[in-house]
N, C-alpha and C. Protein backbone atom coordinates (compact mmCIF):
# COMPACT_ATOMS: atom_id res chain seq x y z
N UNK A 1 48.72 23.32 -3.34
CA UNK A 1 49.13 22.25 -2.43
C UNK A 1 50.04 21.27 -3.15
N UNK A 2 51.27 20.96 -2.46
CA UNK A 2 51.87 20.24 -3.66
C UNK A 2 51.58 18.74 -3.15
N UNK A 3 51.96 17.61 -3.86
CA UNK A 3 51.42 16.14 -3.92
C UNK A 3 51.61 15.20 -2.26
N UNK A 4 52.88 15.70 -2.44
CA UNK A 4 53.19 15.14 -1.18
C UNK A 4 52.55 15.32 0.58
N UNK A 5 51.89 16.64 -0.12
CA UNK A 5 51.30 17.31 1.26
C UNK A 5 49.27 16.65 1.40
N UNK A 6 49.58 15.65 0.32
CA UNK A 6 48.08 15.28 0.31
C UNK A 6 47.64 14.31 0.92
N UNK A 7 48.67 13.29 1.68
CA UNK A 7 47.87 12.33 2.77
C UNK A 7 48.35 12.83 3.76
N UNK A 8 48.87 14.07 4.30
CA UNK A 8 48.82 15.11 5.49
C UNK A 8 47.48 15.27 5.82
N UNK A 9 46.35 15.50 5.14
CA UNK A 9 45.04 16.58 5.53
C UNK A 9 44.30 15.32 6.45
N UNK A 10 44.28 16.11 7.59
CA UNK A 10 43.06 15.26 8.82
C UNK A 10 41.84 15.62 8.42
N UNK A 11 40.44 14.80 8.81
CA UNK A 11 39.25 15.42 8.16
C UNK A 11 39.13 16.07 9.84
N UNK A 12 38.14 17.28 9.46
CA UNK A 12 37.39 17.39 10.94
C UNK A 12 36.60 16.26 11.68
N UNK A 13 36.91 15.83 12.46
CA UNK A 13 35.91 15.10 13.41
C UNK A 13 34.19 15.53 13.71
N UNK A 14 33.39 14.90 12.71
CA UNK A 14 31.61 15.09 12.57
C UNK A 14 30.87 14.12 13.58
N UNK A 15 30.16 14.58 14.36
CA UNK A 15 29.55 13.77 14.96
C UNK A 15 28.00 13.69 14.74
N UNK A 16 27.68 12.80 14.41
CA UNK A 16 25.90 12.46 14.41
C UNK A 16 25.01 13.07 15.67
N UNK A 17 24.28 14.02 15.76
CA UNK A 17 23.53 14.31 16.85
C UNK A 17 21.86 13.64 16.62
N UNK A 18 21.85 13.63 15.70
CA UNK A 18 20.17 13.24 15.39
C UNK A 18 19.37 13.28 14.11
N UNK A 19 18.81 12.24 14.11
CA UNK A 19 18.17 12.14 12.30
C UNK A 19 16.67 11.82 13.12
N UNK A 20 16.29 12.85 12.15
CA UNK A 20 14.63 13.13 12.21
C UNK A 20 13.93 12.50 10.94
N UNK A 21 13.23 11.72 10.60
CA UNK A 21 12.21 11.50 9.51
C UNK A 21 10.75 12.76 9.18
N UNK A 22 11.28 13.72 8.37
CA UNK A 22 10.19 14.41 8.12
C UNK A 22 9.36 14.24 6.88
N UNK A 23 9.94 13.14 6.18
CA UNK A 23 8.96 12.65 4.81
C UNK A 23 9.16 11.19 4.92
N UNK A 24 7.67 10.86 3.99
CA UNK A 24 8.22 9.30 4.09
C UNK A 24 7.14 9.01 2.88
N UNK A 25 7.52 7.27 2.15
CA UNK A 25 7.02 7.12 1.22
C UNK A 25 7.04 5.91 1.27
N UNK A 26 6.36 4.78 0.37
CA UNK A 26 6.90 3.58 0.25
C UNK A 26 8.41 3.54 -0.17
N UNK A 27 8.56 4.02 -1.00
CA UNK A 27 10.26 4.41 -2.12
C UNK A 27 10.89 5.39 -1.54
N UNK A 28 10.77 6.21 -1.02
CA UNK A 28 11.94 7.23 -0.63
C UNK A 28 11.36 7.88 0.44
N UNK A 29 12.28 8.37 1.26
CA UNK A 29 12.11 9.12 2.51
C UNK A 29 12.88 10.19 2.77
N UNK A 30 12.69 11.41 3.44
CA UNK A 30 14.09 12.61 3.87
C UNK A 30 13.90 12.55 5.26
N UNK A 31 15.21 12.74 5.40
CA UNK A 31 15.33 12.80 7.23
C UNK A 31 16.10 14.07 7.40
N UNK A 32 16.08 14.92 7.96
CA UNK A 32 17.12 15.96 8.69
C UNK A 32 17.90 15.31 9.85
N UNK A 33 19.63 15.68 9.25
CA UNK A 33 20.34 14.85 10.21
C UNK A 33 20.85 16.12 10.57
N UNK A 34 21.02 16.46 12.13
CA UNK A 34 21.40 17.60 12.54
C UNK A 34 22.68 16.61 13.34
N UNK A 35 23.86 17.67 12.67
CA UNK A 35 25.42 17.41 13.16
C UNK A 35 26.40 18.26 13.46
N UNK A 36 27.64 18.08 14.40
CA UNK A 36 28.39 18.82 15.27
C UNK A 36 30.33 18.22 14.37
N UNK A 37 30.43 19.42 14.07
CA UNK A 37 31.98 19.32 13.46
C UNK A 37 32.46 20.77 14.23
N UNK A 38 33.68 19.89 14.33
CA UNK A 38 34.30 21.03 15.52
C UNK A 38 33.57 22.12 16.77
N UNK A 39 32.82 21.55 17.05
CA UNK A 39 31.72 22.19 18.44
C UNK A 39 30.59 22.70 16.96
N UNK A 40 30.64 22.93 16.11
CA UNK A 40 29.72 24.01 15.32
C UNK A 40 28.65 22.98 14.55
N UNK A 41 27.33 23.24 15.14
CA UNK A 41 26.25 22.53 14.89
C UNK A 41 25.25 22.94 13.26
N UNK A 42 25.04 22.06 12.67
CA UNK A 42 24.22 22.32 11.65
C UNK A 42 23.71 21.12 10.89
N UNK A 43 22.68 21.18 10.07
CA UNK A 43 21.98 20.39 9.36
C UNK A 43 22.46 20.20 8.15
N UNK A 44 21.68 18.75 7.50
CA UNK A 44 21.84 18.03 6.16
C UNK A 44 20.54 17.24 6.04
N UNK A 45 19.84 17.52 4.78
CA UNK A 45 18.75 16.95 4.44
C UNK A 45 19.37 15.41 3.79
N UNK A 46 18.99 14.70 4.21
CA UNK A 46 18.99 13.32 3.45
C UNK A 46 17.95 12.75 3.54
N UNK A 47 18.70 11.57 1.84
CA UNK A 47 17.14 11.09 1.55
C UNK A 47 17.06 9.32 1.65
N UNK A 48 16.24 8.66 1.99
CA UNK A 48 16.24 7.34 2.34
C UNK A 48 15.58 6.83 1.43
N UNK A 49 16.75 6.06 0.64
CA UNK A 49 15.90 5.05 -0.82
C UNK A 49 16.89 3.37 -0.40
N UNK A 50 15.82 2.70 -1.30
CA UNK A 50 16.73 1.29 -1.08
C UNK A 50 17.99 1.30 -1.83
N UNK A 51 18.92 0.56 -1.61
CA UNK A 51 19.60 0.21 -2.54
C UNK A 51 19.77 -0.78 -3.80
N UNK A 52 20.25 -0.40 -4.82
CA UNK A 52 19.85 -0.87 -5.78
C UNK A 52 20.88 -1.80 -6.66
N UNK A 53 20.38 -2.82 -7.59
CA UNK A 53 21.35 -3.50 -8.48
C UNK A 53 21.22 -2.95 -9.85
N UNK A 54 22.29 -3.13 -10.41
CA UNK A 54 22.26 -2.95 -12.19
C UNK A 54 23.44 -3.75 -12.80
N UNK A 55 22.36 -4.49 -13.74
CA UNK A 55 23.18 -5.66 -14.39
C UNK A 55 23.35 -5.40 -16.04
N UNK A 56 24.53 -5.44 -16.80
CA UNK A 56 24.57 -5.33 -18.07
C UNK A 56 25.08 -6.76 -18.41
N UNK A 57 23.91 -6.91 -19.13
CA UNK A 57 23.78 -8.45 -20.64
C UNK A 57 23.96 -8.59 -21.30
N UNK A 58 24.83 -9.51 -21.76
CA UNK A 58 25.54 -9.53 -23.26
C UNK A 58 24.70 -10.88 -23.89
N UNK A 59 23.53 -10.84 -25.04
CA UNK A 59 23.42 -11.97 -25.61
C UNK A 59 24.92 -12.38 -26.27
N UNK A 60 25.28 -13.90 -26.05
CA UNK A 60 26.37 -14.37 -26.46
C UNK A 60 26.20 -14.59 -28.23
N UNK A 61 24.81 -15.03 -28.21
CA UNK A 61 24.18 -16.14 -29.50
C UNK A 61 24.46 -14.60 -30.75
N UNK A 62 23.96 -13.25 -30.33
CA UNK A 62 23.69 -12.35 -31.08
C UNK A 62 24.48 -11.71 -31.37
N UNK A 63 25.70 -11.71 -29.93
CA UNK A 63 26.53 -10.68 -29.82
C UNK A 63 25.97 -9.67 -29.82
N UNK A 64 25.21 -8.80 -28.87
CA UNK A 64 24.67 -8.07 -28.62
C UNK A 64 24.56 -7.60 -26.94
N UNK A 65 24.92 -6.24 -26.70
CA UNK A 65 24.86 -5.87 -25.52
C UNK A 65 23.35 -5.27 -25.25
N UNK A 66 22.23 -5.88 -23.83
CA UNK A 66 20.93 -5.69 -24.08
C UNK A 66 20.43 -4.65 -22.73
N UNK A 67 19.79 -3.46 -23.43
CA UNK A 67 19.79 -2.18 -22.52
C UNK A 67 18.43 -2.21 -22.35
N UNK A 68 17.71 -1.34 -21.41
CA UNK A 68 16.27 -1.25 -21.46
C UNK A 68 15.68 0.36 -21.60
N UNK A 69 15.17 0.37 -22.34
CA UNK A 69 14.62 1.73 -23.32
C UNK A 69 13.10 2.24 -21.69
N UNK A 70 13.33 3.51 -21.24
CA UNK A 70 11.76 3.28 -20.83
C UNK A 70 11.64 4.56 -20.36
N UNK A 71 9.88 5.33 -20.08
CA UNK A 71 9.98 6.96 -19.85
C UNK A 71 10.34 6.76 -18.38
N UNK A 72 11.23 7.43 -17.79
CA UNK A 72 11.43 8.16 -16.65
C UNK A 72 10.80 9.97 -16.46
N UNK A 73 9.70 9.85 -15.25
CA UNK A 73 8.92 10.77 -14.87
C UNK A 73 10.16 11.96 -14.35
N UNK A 74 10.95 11.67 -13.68
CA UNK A 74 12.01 13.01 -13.04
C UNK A 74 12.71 12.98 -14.26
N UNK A 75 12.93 12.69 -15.52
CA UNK A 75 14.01 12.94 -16.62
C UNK A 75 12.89 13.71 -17.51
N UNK A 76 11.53 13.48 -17.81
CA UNK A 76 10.70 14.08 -18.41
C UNK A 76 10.74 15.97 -17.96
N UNK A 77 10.31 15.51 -16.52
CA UNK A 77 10.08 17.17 -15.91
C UNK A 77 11.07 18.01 -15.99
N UNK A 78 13.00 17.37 -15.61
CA UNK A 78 13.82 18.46 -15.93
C UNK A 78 14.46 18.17 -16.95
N UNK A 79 14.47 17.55 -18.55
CA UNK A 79 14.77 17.34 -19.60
C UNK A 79 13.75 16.93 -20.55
N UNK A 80 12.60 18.21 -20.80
CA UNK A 80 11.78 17.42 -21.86
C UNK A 80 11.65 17.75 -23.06
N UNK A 81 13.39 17.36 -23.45
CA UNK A 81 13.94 17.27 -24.50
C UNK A 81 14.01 16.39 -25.07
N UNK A 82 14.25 15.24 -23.77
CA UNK A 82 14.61 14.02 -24.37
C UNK A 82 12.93 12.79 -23.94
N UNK A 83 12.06 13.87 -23.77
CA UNK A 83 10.54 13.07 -23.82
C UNK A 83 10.60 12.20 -22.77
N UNK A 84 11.52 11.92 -21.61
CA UNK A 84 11.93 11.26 -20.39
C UNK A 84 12.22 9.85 -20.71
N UNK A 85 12.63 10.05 -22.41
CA UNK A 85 13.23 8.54 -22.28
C UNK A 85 14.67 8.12 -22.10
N UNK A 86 14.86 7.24 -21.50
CA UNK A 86 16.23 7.13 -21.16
C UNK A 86 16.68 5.26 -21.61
N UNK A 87 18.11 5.14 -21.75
CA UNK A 87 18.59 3.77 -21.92
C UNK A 87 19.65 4.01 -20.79
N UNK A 88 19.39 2.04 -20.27
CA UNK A 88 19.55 1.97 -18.78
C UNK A 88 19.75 0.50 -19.08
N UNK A 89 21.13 -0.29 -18.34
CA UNK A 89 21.18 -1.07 -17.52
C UNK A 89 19.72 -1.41 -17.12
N UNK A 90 19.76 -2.87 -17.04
CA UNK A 90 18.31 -3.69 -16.20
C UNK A 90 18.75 -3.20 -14.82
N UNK A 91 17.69 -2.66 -13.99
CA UNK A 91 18.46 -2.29 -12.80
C UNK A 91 17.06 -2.50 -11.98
N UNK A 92 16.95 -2.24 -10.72
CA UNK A 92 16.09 -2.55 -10.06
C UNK A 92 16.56 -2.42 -8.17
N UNK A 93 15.20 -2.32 -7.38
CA UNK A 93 15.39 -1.36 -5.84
C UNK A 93 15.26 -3.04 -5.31
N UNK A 94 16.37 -2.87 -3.98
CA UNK A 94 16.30 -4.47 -3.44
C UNK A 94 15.14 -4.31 -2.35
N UNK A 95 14.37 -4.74 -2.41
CA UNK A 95 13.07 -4.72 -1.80
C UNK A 95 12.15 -5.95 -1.66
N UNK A 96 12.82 -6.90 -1.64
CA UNK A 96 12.77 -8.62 -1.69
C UNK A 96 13.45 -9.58 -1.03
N UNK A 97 13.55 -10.80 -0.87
CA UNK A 97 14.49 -11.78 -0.32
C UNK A 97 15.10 -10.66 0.86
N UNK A 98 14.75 -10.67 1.82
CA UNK A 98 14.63 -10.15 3.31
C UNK A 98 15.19 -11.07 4.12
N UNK A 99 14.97 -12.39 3.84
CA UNK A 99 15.50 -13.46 4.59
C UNK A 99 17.18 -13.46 4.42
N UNK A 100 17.48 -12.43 3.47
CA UNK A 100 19.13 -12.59 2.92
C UNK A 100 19.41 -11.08 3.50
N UNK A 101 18.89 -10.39 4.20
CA UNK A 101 19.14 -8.79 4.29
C UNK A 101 20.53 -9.26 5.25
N UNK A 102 20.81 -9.86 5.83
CA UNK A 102 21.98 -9.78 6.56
C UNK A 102 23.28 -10.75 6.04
N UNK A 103 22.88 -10.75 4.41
CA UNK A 103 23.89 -11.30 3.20
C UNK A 103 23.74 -10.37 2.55
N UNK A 104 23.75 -9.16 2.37
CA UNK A 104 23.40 -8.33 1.44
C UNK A 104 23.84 -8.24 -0.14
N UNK A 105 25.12 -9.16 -0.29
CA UNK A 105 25.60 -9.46 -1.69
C UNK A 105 24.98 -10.35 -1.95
N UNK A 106 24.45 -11.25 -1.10
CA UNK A 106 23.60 -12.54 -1.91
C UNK A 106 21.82 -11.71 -2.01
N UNK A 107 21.78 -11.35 -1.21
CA UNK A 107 20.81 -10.63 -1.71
C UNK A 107 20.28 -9.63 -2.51
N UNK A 108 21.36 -9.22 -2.93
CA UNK A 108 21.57 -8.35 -4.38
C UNK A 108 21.52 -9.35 -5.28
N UNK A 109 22.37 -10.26 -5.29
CA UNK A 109 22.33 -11.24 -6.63
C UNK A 109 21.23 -12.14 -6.82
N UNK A 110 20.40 -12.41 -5.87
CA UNK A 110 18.90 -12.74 -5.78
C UNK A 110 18.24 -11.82 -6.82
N UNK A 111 17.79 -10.86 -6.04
CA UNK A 111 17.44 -9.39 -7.01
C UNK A 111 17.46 -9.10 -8.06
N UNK A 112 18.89 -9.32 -8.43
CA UNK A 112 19.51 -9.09 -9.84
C UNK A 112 18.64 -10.03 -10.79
N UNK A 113 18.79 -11.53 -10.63
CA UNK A 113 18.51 -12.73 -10.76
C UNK A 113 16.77 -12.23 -11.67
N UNK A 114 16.42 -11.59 -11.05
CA UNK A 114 14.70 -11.56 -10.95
C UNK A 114 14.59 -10.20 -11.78
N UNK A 115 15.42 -9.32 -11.59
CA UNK A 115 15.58 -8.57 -12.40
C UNK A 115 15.76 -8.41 -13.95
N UNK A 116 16.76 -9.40 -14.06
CA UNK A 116 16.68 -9.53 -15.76
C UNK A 116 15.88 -10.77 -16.27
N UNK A 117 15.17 -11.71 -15.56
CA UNK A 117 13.96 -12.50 -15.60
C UNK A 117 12.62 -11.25 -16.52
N UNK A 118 12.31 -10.37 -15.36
CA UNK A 118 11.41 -9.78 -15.80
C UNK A 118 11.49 -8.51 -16.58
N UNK A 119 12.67 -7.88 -16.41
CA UNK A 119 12.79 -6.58 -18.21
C UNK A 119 13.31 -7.10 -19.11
N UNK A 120 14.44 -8.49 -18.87
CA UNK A 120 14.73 -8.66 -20.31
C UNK A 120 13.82 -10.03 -20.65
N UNK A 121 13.69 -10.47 -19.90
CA UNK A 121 13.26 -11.72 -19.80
C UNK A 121 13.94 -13.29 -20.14
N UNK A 122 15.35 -12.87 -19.52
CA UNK A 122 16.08 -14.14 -19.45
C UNK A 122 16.05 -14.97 -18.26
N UNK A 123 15.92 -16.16 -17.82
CA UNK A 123 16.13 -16.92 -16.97
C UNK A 123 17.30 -17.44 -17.00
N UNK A 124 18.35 -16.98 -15.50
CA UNK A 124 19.37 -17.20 -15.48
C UNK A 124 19.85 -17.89 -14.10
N UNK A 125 21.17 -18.63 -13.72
CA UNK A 125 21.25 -19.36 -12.57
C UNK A 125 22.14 -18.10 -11.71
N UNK A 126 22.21 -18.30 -10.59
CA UNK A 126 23.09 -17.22 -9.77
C UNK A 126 24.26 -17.21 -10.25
N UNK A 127 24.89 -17.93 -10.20
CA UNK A 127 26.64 -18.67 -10.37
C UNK A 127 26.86 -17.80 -12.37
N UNK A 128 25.94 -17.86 -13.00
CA UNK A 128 26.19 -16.74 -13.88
C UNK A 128 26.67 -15.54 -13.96
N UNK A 129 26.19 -14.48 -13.39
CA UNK A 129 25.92 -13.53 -12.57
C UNK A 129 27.45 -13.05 -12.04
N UNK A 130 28.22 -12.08 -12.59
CA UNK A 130 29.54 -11.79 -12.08
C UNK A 130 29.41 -10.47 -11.79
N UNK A 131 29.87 -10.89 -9.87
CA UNK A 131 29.60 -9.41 -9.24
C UNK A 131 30.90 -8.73 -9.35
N UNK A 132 30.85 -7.16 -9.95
CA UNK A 132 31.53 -6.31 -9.94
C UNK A 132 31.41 -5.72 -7.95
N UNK A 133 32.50 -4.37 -8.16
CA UNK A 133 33.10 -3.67 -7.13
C UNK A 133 31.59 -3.11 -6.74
N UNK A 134 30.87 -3.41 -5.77
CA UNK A 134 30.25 -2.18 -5.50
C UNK A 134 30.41 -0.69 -5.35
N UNK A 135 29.38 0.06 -5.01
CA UNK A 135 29.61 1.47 -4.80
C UNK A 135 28.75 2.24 -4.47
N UNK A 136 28.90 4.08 -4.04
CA UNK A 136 27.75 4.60 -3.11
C UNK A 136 27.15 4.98 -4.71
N UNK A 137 26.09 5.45 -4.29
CA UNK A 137 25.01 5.78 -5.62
C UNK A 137 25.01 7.14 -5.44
N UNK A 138 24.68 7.57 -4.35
CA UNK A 138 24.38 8.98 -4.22
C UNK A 138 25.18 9.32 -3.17
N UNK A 139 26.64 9.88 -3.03
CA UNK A 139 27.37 9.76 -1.76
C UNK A 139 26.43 11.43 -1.00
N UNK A 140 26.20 12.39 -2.14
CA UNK A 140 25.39 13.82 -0.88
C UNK A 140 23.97 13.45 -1.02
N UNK A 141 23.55 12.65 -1.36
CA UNK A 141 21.82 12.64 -1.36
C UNK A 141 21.39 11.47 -0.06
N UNK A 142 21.70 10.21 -0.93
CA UNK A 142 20.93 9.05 0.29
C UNK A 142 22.00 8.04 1.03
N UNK A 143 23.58 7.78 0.42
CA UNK A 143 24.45 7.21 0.57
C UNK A 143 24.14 5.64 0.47
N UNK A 144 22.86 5.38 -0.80
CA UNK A 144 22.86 4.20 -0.38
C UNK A 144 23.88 2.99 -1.01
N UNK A 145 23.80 2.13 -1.50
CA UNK A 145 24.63 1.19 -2.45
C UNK A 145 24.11 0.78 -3.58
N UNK A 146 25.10 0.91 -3.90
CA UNK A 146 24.92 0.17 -5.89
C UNK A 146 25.31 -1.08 -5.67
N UNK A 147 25.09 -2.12 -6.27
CA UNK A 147 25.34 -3.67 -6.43
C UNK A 147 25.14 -4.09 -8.29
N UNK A 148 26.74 -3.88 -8.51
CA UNK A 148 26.89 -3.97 -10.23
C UNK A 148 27.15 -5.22 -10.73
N UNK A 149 26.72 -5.74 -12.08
CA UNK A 149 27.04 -7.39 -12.05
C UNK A 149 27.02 -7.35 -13.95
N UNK A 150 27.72 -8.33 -14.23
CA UNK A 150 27.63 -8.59 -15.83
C UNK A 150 27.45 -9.84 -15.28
N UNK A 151 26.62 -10.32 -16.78
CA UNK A 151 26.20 -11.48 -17.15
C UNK A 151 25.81 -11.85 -18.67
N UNK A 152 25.85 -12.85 -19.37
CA UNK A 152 26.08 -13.91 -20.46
C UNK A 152 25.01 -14.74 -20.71
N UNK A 153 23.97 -14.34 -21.76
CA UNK A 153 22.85 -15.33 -21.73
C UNK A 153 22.78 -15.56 -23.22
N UNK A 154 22.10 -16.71 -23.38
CA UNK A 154 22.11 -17.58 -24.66
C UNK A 154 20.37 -16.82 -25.19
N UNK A 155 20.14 -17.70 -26.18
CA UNK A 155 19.01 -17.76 -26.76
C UNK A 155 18.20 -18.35 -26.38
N UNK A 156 18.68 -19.57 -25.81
CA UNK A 156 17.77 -20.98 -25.26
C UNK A 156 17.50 -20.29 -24.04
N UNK A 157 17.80 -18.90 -23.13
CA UNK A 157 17.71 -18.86 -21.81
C UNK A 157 15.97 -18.15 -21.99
N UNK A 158 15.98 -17.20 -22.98
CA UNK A 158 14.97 -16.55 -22.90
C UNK A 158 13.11 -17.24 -22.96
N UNK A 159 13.09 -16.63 -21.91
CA UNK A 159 11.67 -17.03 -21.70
C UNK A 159 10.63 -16.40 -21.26
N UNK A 160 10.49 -15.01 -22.01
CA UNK A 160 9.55 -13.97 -22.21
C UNK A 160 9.93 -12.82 -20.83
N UNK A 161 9.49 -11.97 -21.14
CA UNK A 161 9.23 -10.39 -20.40
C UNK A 161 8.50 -10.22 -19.25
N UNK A 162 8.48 -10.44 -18.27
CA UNK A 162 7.30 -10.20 -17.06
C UNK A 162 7.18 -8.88 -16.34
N UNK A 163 6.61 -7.83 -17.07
CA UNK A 163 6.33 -7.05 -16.31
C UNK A 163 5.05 -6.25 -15.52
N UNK A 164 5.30 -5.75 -14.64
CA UNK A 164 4.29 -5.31 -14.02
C UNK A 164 3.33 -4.32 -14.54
N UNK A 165 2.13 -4.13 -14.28
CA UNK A 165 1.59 -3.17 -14.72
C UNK A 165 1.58 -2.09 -15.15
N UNK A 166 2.63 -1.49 -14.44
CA UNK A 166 2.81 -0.22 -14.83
C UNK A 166 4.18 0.23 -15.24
N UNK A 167 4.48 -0.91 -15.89
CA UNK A 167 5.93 -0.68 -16.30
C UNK A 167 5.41 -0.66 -17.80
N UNK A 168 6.29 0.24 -18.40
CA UNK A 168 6.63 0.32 -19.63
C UNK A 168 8.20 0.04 -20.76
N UNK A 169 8.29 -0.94 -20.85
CA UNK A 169 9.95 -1.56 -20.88
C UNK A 169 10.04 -2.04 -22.32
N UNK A 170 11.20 -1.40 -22.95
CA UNK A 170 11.50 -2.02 -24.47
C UNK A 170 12.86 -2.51 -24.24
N UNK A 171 13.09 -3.63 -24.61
CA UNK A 171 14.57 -3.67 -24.97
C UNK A 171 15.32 -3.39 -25.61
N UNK A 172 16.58 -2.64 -25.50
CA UNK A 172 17.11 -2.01 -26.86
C UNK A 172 18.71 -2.79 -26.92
N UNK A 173 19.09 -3.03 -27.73
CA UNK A 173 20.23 -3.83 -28.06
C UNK A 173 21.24 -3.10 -28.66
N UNK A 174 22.59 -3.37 -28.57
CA UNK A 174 23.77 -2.44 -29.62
C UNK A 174 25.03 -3.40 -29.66
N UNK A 175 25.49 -3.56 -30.74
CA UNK A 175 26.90 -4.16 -30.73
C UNK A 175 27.80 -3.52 -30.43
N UNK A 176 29.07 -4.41 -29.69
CA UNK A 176 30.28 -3.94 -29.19
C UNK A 176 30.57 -2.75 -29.96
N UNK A 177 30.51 -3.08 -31.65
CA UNK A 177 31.73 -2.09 -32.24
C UNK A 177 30.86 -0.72 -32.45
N UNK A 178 29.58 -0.59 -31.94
CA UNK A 178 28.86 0.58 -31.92
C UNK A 178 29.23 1.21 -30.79
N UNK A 179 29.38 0.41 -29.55
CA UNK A 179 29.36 1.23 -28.27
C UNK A 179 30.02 2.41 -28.03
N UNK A 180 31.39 3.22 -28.64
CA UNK A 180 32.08 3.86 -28.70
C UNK A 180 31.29 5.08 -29.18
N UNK A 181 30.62 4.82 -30.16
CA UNK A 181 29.79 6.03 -30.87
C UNK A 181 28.64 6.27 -30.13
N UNK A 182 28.06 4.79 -29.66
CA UNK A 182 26.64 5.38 -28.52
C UNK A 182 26.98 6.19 -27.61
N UNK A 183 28.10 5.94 -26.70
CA UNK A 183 28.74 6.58 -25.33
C UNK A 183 28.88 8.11 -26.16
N UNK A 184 29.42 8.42 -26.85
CA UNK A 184 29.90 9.78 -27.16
C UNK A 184 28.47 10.41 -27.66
N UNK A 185 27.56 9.78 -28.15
CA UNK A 185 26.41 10.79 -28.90
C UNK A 185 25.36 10.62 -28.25
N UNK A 186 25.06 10.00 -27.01
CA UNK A 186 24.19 9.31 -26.04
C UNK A 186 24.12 10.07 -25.15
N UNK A 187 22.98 10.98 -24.35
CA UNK A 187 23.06 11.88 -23.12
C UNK A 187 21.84 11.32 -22.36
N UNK A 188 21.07 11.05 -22.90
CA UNK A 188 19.91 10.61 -21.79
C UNK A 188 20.22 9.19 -21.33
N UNK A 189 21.47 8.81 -20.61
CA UNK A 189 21.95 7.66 -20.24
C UNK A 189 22.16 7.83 -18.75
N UNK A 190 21.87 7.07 -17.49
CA UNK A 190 22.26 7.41 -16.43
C UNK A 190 23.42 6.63 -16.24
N UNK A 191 24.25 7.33 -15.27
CA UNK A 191 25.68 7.20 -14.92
C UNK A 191 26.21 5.78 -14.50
N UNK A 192 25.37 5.28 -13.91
CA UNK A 192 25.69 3.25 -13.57
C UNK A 192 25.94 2.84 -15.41
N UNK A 193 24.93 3.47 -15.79
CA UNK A 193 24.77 2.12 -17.56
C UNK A 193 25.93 2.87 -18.12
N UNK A 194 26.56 4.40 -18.20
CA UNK A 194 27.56 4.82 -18.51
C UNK A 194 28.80 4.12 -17.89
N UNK A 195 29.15 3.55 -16.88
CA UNK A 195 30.17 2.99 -16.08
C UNK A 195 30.18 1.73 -16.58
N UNK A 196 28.71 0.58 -16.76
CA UNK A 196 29.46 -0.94 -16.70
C UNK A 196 29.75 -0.83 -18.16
N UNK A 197 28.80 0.34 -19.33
CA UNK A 197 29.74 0.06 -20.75
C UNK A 197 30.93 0.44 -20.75
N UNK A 198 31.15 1.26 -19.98
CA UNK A 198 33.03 1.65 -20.27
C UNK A 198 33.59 0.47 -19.85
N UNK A 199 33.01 -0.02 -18.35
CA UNK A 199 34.04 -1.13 -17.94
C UNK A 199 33.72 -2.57 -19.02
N UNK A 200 32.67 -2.70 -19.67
CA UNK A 200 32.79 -3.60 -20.81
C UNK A 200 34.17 -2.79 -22.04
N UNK A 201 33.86 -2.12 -22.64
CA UNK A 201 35.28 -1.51 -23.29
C UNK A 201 36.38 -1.96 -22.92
N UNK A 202 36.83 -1.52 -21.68
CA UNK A 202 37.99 -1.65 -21.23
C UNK A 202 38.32 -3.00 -20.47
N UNK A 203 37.42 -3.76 -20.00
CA UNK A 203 37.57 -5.23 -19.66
C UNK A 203 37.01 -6.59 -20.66
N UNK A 204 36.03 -6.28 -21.53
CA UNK A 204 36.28 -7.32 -22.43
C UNK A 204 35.94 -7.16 -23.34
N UNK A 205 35.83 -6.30 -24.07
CA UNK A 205 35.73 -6.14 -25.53
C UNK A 205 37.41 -6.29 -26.38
């Protein structure tokens, strides 16, 4: 196909006929959405999760970029190579401040807010908090949204770790001039904490 012939292509016209809920959970759900493209009818399993934030922290005082170390149960079962531990962006499911669901960026940055309160344990003001481009998370699985943000905290901000019971959370830290070598020798990393370090690289380092 040559270049020019590439904002030629029409998509087929898909129409929604019906989404069924055949699983359900507190955290995730599948629905069968049965749909019609060009008269020709067929199915797609999708899955219903919240959408989520992930924030990368730069202590200013340390110079230090601050990640969170912790076992993930689905990284254990199909990689237990890497013992299901993974380094991750503070990230977290928006499942709170409801009263903002029809602000949904302020209600991400709520989220966020509370988020690195309790894995890293900084206390921070909103207006800190710099929201990046959103994006889909899973465009063939659940289509839900990502809500990405950097933020800048001191020494004086920190005011301990709050986590829940059944969390298991270390903080792990790395300097700028390491990041280059972590990204390249680093695999048990999921793809959001791979994205805001590049976009730290390439936007302010």
């Amino acid at each position: 196909m040559l270049k020019s012939e590439i904002g030629r292509i029409t998509m087929k016209q898909t129409t929604i006929n019906k989404v069924e809920r055949i699983f359900d959970n507190p955290f995730q759900a599948v629905d069968k959405v049965t749909y019609t493209r060009e008269g020709i009818s067929n199915q797609w399993l999708k899955t219903k999760s919240h959408n989520t934030v992930h924030i990368l922290v730069k202590n200013i005082d340390t110079n230090e970029l601050l990640l969170v170390k912790q076992t993930r149960i689905p990284v254990l079962v199909e990689q237990p190579e890497t013992h299901g531990v993974t380094y991750e962006a503070t990230a977290g499911i928006i499942d709170c401040f409801e009263d903002f669901s029809d602000y949904p960026q302020q209600q991400a940055t709520l989220v966020a807010r509370e988020e690195i309160r309790e894995e890293l344990g900084y206390e921070v003001h909103l207006e800190e908090l710099v929201v990046l481009p959103k994006y889909i998370g899973s465009a063939g699985g659940s289509g839900s949204t990502c809500y990405p943000f950097y933020c800048e905290v001191t020494n004086d901000q920190f005011v301990g770790q709050h986590l829940g019971e059944d969390e298991d959370i270390e903080v792990f830290s790395i300097q700028p001039h390491k990041l280059q070598a972590f990204l390249k020798n680093t695999t048990n990393i999921d793809a959001t904490t791979r994205y805001l370090l590049y976009w730290y690289l390439v936007t302010l380092k």
